[in-house]
Protein backbone atom coordinates (compact mmCIF):
# COMPACT_ATOMS: atom_id res chain seq x y z
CA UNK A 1 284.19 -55.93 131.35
CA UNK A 2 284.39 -57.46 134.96
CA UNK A 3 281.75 -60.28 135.02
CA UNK A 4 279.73 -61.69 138.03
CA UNK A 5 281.98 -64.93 139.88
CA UNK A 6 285.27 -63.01 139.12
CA UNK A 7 287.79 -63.42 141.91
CA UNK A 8 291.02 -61.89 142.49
CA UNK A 9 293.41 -61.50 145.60
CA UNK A 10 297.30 -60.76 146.97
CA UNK A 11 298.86 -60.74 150.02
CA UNK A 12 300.49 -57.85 152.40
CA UNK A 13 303.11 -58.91 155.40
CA UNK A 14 302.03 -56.76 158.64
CA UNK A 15 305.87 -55.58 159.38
CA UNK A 16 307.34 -53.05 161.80
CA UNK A 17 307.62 -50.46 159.47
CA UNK A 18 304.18 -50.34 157.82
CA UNK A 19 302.66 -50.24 161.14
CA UNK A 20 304.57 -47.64 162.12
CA UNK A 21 304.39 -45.43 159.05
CA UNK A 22 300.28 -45.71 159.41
CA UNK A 23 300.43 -44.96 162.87
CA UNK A 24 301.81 -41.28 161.61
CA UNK A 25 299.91 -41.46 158.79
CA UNK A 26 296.28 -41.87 160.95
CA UNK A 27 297.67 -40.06 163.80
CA UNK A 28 296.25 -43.13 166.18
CA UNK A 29 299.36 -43.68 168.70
CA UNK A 30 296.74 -45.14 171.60
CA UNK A 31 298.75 -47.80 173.80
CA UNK A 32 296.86 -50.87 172.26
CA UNK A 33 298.52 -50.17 169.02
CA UNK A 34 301.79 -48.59 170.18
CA UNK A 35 302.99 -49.41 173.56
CA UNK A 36 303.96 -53.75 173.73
CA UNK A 37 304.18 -53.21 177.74
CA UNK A 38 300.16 -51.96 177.40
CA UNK A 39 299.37 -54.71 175.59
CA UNK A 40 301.18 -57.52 177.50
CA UNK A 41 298.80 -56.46 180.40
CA UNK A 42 295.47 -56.57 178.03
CA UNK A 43 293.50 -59.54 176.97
CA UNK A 44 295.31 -59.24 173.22
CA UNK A 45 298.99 -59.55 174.86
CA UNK A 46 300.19 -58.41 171.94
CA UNK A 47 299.87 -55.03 170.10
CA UNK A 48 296.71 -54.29 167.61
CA UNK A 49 297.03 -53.85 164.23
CA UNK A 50 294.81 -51.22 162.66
CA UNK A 51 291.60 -51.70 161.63
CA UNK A 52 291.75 -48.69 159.21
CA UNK A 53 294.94 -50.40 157.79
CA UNK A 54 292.67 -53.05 156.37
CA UNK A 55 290.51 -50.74 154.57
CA UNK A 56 293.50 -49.00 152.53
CA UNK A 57 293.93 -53.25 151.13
CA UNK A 58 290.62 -53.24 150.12
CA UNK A 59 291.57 -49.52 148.03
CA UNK A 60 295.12 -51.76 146.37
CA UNK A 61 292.63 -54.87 146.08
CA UNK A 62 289.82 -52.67 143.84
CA UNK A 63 292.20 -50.34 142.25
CA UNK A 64 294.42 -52.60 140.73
CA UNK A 65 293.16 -56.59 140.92
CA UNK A 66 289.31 -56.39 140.66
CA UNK A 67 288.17 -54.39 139.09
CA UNK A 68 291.08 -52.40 138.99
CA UNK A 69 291.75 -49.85 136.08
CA UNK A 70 289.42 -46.87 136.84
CA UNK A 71 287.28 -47.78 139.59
CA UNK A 72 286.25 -45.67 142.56
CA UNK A 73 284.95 -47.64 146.10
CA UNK A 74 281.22 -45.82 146.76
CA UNK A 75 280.22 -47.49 149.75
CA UNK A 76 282.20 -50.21 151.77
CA UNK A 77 280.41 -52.04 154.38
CA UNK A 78 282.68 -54.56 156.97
CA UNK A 79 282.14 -56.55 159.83
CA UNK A 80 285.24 -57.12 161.74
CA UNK A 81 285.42 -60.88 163.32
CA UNK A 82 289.34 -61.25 164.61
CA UNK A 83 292.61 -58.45 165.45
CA UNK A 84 295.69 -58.97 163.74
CA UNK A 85 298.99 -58.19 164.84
CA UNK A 86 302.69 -56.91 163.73
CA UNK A 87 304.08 -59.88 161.93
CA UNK A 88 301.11 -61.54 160.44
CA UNK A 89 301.13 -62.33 156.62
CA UNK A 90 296.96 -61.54 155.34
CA UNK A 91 295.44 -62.44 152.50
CA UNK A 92 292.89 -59.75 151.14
CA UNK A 93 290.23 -61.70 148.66
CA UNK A 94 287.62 -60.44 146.27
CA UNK A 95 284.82 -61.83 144.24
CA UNK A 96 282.40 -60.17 142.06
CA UNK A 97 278.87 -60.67 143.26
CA UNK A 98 276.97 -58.44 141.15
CA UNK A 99 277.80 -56.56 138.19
CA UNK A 100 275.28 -54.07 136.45
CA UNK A 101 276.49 -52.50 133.74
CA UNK A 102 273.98 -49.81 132.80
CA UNK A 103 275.05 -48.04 135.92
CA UNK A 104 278.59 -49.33 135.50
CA UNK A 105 278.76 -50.68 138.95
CA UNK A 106 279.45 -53.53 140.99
CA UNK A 107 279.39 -55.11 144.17
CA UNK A 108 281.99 -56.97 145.66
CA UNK A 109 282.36 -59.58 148.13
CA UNK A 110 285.66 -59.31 150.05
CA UNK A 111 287.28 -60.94 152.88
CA UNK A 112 290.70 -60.06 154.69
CA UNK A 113 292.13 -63.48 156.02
CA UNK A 114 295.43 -64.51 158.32
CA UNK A 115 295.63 -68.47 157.30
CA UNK A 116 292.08 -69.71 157.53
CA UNK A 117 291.20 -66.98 160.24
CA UNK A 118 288.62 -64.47 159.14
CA UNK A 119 290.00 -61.30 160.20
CA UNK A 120 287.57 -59.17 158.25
CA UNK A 121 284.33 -59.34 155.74
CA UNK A 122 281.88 -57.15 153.86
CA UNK A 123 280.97 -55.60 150.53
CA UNK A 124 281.78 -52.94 148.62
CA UNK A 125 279.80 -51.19 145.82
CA UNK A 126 281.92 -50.19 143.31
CA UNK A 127 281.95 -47.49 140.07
CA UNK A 128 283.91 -48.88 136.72
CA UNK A 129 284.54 -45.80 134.96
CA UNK A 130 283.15 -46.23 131.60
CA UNK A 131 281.06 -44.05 129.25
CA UNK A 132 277.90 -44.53 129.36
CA UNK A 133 276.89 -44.15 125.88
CA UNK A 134 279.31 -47.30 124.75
CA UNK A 135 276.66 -49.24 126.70
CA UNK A 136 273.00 -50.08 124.92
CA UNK A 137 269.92 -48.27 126.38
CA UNK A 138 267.08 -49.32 128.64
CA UNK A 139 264.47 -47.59 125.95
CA UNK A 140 263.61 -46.13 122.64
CA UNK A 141 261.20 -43.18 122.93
CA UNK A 142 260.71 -41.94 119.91
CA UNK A 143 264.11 -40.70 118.96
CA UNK A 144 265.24 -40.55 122.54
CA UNK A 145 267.38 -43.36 124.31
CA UNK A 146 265.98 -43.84 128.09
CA UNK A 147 269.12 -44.80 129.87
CA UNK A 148 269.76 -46.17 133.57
CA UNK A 149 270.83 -42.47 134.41
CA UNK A 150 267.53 -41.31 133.74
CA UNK A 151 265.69 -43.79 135.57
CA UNK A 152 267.57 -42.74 138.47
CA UNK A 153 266.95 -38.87 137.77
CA UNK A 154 262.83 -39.84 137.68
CA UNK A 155 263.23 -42.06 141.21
CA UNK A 156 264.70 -38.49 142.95
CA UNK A 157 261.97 -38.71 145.40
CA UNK A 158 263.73 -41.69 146.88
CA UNK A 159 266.58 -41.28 149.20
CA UNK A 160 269.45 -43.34 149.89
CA UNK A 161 268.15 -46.34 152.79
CA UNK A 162 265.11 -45.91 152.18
CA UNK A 163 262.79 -49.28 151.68
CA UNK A 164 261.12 -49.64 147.76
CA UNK A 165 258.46 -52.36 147.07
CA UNK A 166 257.98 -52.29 143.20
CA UNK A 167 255.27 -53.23 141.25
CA UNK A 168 255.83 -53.01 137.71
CA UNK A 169 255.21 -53.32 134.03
CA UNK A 170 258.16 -52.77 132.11
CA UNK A 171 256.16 -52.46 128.55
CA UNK A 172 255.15 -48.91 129.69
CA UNK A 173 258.10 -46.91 128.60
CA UNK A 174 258.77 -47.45 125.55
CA UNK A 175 260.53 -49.96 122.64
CA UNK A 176 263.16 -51.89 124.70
CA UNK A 177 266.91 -50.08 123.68
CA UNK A 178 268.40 -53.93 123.61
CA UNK A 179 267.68 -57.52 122.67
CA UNK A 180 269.78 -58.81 125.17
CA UNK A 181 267.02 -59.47 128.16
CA UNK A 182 269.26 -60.69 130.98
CA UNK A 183 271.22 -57.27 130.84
CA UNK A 184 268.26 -55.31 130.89
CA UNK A 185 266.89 -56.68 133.63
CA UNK A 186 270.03 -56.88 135.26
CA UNK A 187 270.07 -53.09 134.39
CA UNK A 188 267.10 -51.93 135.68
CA UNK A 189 267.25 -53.71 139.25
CA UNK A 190 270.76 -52.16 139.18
CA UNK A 191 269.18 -48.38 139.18
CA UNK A 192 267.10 -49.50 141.44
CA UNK A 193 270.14 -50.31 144.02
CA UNK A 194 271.52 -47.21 143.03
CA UNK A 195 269.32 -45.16 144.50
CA UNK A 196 268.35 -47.09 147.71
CA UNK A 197 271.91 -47.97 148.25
CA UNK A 198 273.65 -50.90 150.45
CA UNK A 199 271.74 -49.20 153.75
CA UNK A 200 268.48 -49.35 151.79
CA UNK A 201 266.13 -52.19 151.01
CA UNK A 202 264.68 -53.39 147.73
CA UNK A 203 261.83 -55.35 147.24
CA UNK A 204 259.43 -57.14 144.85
CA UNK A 205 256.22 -59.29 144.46
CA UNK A 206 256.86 -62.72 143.55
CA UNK A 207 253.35 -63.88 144.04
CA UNK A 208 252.44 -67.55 142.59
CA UNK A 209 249.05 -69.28 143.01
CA UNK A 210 249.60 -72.68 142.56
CA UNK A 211 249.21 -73.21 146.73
CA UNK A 212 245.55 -72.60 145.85
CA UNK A 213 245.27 -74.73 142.87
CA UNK A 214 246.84 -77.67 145.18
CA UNK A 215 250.29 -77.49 144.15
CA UNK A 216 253.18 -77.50 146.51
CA UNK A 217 254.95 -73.86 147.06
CA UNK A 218 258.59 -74.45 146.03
CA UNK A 219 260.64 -71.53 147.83
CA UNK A 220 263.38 -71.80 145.84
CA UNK A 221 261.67 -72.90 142.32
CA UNK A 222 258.65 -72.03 142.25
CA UNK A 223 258.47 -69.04 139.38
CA UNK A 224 256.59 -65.91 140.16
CA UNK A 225 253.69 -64.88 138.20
CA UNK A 226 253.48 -61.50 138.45
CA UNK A 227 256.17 -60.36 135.63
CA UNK A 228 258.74 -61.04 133.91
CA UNK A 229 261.23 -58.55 136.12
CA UNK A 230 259.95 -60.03 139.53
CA UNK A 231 261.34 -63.61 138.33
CA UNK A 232 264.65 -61.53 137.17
CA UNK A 233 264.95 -60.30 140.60
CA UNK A 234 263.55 -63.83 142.86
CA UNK A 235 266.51 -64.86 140.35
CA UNK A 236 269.40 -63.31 141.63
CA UNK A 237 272.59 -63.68 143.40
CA UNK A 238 271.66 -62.31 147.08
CA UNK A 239 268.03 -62.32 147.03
CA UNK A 240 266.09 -63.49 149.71
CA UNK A 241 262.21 -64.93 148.98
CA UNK A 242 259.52 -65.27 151.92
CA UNK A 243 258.05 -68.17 153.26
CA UNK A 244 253.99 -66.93 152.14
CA UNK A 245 252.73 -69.70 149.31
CA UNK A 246 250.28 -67.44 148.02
CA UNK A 247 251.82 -63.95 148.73
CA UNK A 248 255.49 -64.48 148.71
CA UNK A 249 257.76 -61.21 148.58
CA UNK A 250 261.56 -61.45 147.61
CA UNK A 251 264.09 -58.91 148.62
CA UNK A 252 267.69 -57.56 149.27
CA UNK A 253 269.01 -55.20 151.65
CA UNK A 254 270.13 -53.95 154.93
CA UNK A 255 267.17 -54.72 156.98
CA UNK A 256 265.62 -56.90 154.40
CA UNK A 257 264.29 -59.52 157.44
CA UNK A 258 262.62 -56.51 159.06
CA UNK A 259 260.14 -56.78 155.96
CA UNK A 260 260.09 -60.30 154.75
CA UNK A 261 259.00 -62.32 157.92
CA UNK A 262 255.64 -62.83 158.37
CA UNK A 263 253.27 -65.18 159.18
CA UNK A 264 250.39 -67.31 157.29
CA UNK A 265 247.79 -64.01 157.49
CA UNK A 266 248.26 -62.18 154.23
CA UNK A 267 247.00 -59.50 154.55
CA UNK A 268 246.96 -59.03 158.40
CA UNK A 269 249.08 -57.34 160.85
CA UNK A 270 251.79 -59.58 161.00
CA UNK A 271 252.07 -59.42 157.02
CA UNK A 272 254.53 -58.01 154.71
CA UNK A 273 252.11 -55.09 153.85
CA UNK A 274 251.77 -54.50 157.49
CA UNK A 275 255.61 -54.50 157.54
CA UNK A 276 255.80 -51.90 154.94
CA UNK A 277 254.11 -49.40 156.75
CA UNK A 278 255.84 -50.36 160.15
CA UNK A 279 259.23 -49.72 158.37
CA UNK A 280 258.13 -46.62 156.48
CA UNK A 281 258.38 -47.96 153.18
CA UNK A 282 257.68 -46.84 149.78
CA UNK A 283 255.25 -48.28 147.33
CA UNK A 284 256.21 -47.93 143.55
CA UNK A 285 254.37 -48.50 140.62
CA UNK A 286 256.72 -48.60 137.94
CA UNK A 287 254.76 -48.11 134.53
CA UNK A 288 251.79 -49.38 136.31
CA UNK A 289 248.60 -48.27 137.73
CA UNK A 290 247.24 -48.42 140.76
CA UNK A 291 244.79 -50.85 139.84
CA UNK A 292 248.29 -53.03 140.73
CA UNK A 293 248.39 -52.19 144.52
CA UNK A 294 247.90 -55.52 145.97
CA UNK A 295 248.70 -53.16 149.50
CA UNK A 296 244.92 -52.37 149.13
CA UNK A 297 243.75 -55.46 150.16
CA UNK A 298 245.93 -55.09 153.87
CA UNK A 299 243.69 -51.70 154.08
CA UNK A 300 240.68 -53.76 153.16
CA UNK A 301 241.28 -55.93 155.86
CA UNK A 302 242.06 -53.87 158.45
CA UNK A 303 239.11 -52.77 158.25
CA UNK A 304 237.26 -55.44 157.29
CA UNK A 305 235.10 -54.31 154.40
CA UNK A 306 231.74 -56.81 153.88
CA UNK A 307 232.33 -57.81 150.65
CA UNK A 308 235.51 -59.87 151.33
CA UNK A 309 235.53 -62.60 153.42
CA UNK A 310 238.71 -64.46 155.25
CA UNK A 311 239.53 -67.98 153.46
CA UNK A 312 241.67 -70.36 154.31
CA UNK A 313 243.98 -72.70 151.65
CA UNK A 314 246.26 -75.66 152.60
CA UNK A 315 248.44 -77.35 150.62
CA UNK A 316 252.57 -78.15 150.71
CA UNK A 317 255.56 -75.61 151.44
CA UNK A 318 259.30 -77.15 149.89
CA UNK A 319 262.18 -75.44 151.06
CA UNK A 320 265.35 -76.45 150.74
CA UNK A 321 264.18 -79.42 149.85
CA UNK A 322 262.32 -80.25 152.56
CA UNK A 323 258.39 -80.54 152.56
CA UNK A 324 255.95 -79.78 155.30
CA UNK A 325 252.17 -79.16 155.64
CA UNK A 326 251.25 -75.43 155.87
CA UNK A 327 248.18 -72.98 155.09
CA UNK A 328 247.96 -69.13 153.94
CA UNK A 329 244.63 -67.13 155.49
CA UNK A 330 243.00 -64.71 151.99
CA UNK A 331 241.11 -62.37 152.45
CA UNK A 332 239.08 -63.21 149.28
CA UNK A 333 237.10 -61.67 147.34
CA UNK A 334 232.51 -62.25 147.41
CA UNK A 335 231.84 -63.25 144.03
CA UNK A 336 228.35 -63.19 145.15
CA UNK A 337 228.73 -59.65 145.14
CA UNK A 338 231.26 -58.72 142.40
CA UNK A 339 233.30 -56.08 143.78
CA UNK A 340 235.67 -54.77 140.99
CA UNK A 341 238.39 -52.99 141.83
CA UNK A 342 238.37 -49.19 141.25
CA UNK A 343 240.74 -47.21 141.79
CA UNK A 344 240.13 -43.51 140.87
CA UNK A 345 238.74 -42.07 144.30
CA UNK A 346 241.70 -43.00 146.04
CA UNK A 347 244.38 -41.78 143.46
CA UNK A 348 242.38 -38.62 143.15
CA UNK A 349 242.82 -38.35 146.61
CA UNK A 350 246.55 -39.01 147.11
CA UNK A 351 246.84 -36.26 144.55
CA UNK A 352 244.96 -33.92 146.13
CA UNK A 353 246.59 -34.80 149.76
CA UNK A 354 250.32 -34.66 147.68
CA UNK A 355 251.60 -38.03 148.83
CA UNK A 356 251.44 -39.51 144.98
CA UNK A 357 254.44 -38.70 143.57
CA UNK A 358 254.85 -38.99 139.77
CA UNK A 359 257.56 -38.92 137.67
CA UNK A 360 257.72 -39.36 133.48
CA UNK A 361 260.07 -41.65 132.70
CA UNK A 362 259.96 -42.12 128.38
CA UNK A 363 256.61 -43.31 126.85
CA UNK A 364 255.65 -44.27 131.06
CA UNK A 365 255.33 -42.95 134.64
CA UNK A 366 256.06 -44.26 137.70
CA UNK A 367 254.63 -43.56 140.52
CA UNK A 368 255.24 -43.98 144.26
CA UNK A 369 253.26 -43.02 147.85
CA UNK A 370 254.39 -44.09 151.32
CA UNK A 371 253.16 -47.09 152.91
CA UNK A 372 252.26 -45.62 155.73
CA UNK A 373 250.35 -42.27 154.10
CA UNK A 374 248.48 -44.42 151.85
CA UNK A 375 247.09 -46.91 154.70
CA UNK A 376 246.24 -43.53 156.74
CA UNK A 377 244.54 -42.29 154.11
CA UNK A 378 242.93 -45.65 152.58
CA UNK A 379 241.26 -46.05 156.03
CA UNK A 380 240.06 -42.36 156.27
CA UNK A 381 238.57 -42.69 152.66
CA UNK A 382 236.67 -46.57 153.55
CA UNK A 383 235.49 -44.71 156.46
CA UNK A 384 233.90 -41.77 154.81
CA UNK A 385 232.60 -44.08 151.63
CA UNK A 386 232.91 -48.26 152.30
CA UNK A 387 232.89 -48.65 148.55
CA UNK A 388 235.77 -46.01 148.02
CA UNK A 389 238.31 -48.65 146.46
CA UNK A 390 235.01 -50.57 144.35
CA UNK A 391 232.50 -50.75 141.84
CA UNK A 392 229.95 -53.50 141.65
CA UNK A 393 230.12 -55.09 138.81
CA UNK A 394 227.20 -57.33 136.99
């Protein structure tokens, strides 16, 4: 099986003849590519090679270096930084970034070079035929094996691009189908690519409160503490973490800066949670409830509810290994007045308004709601009832 930090690569002379023989292949004979007195008067002075040309290496470099066999390119994205021309000798390079075996896929750096010149780059996610049932299973439900393929089937209210924050507990679902914990984590975050795709963005919690207990915020070490799959994730090979001490959200994707800068309010307008509903995100709850929406508390503030109050922490940020002063504004709870969260009303009323979709995945559910319809209707409900999301305890 292809692992994660494979590399593979071969190189392809540009001559007359295979330039020619794409040219009728594509059916592109426009004077850049075909006419050398065209191109002697343009800025290139010499005639184009084909752009699509490069894409039919990366089909030779996945079908028979890496992972060659029975694979099938999915999705190919490429950025193209220099032309080539008739006579050049390029190198075509891959390297396994990712590889996720419950979904038997994997994504794969790979670069087109002429000498040391980057001609092309980008990645491709790629399908290793395999059957699934030689693989182990995500759960044990009874007598039923929960495999990635299902998880997918129960996250068909997602759509390829779209933006997923996930909260989860990943005890919910059932007896875990394997002992072997970095696959199934592995496994799990790789359904969840599957079904927001390369143009889609995927991210998680990776709270930590050691900023408030004094203790520098490490952006690189610091674990989170808000389960065991959110420190898989923070983890891997691509994922970029946030700059909040307190509130800190990791991600990957296409856009994944449109939702992970932010400033030191966390809760506020300029936060995460306010960039979830800006970018029309979705809010999962993967086997939990939604006693777990953290998202509450950027409704809360919004509309600043009296029984939380703003405080301030300071403390140290590392990153990188450098370490600076910094501070992170909470909008905290009044222990002098015991709120305890409650929240019944408001998934009674997501039910009722059909925004909470739900989906039985094994022993579990998960559940997810748009950003955006959820902080509509979280603001409609405080207004109608300022205790809507509470109880007061004791």
């Amino acid at each position: 099986m292809l692992k994660a930090g494979q590399k593979a690569s071969f190189e392809t002379y540009i001559s007359e003849e295979l330039h020619r023989e794409f040219a009728f292949i594509c059916g592109d004979v426009s004077a850049l590519h075909t006419s050398s007195q065209f191109a002697e008067s343009s800025r290139f002075k010499k005639r184009l090679g084909y752009t699509a040309l490069l894409h039919s290496l990366l089909s030779r470099l996945y079908g028979e270096y890496l992972p060659g066999g029975k694979s099938i390119c999915m999705k190919q994205s490429a950025v193209y930084k220099a032309p080539y021309y008739i006579g050049d000798t390029l190198v075509a390079r891959a390297e396994a970034i990712a590889v996720w075996e419950a979904t038997q896929t994997a994504l794969i750096k790979t670069t087109i070079l002429k000498g040391d010149l980057l001609i092309m780059e980008g990645e491709g996610l790629v399908k290793i035929e395999i059957d699934e049932d030689e693989l182990p299973c995500l759960y044990k439900s009874g007598a039923r094996k929960i495999r990635s393929s299902d998880l997918v089937a129960a996250l068909d209210f997602i759509k390829e691009g779209d933006a997923v924050f996930t909260h989860s507990d990943i005890s919910s679902f059932g007896a875990l189908g394997t002992t072997d914990r970095a696959w199934f984590f592995d496994a799990l975050i790789a359904s969840f690519i599957k079904v927001v795709g390369l143009s889609g963005n995927l991210l998680f919690p990776v709270f930590t409160y050691s900023f408030c207990k004094n203790e520098p915020f490490d952006v690189q070490n610091t674990p989170s503490c808000v389960g065991v799959l959110t420190e898989a994730f923070r983890k891997q090979k691509g994922v970029v973490r946030n700059l909040h001490p307190i509130f800190s959200v990791a991600g990957r994707g296409a856009l994944i800066e449109d939702f992970l800068t932010a400033n030191n309010d966390s809760f506020g307008e300029a936060s995460v949670f306010a960039n979830l509903v800006k970018n029309d995100a979705w809010i999962l709850l993967f086997g939990t409830g939604l006693n777990s929406l953290t998202f509450i508390h950027h409704i809360e503030q919004s509309y600043t509810v009296p029984y939380r109050y703003m405080k301030r922490f300071e403390g140290s940020i590392i990153n990188l290994g450098a370490q600076y002063d910094s501070y992170a504004d909470y909008y905290v709870r009044d222990l002098n007045k015991n709120p305890l969260l409650d929240t019944q009303k408001l998934e009674k009323r997501l039910l009722q308004e059909g925004v909470l979709r739900v989906s039985k995945l094994g022993d579990g559910y998960i559940k997810g709601v748009k950003a955006r319809e959820l902080y509509d209707i979280g603001i409609s409900m405080l207004k109608e009832d300022i205790r809507s999301f509470i109880k007061i305890g004791n």
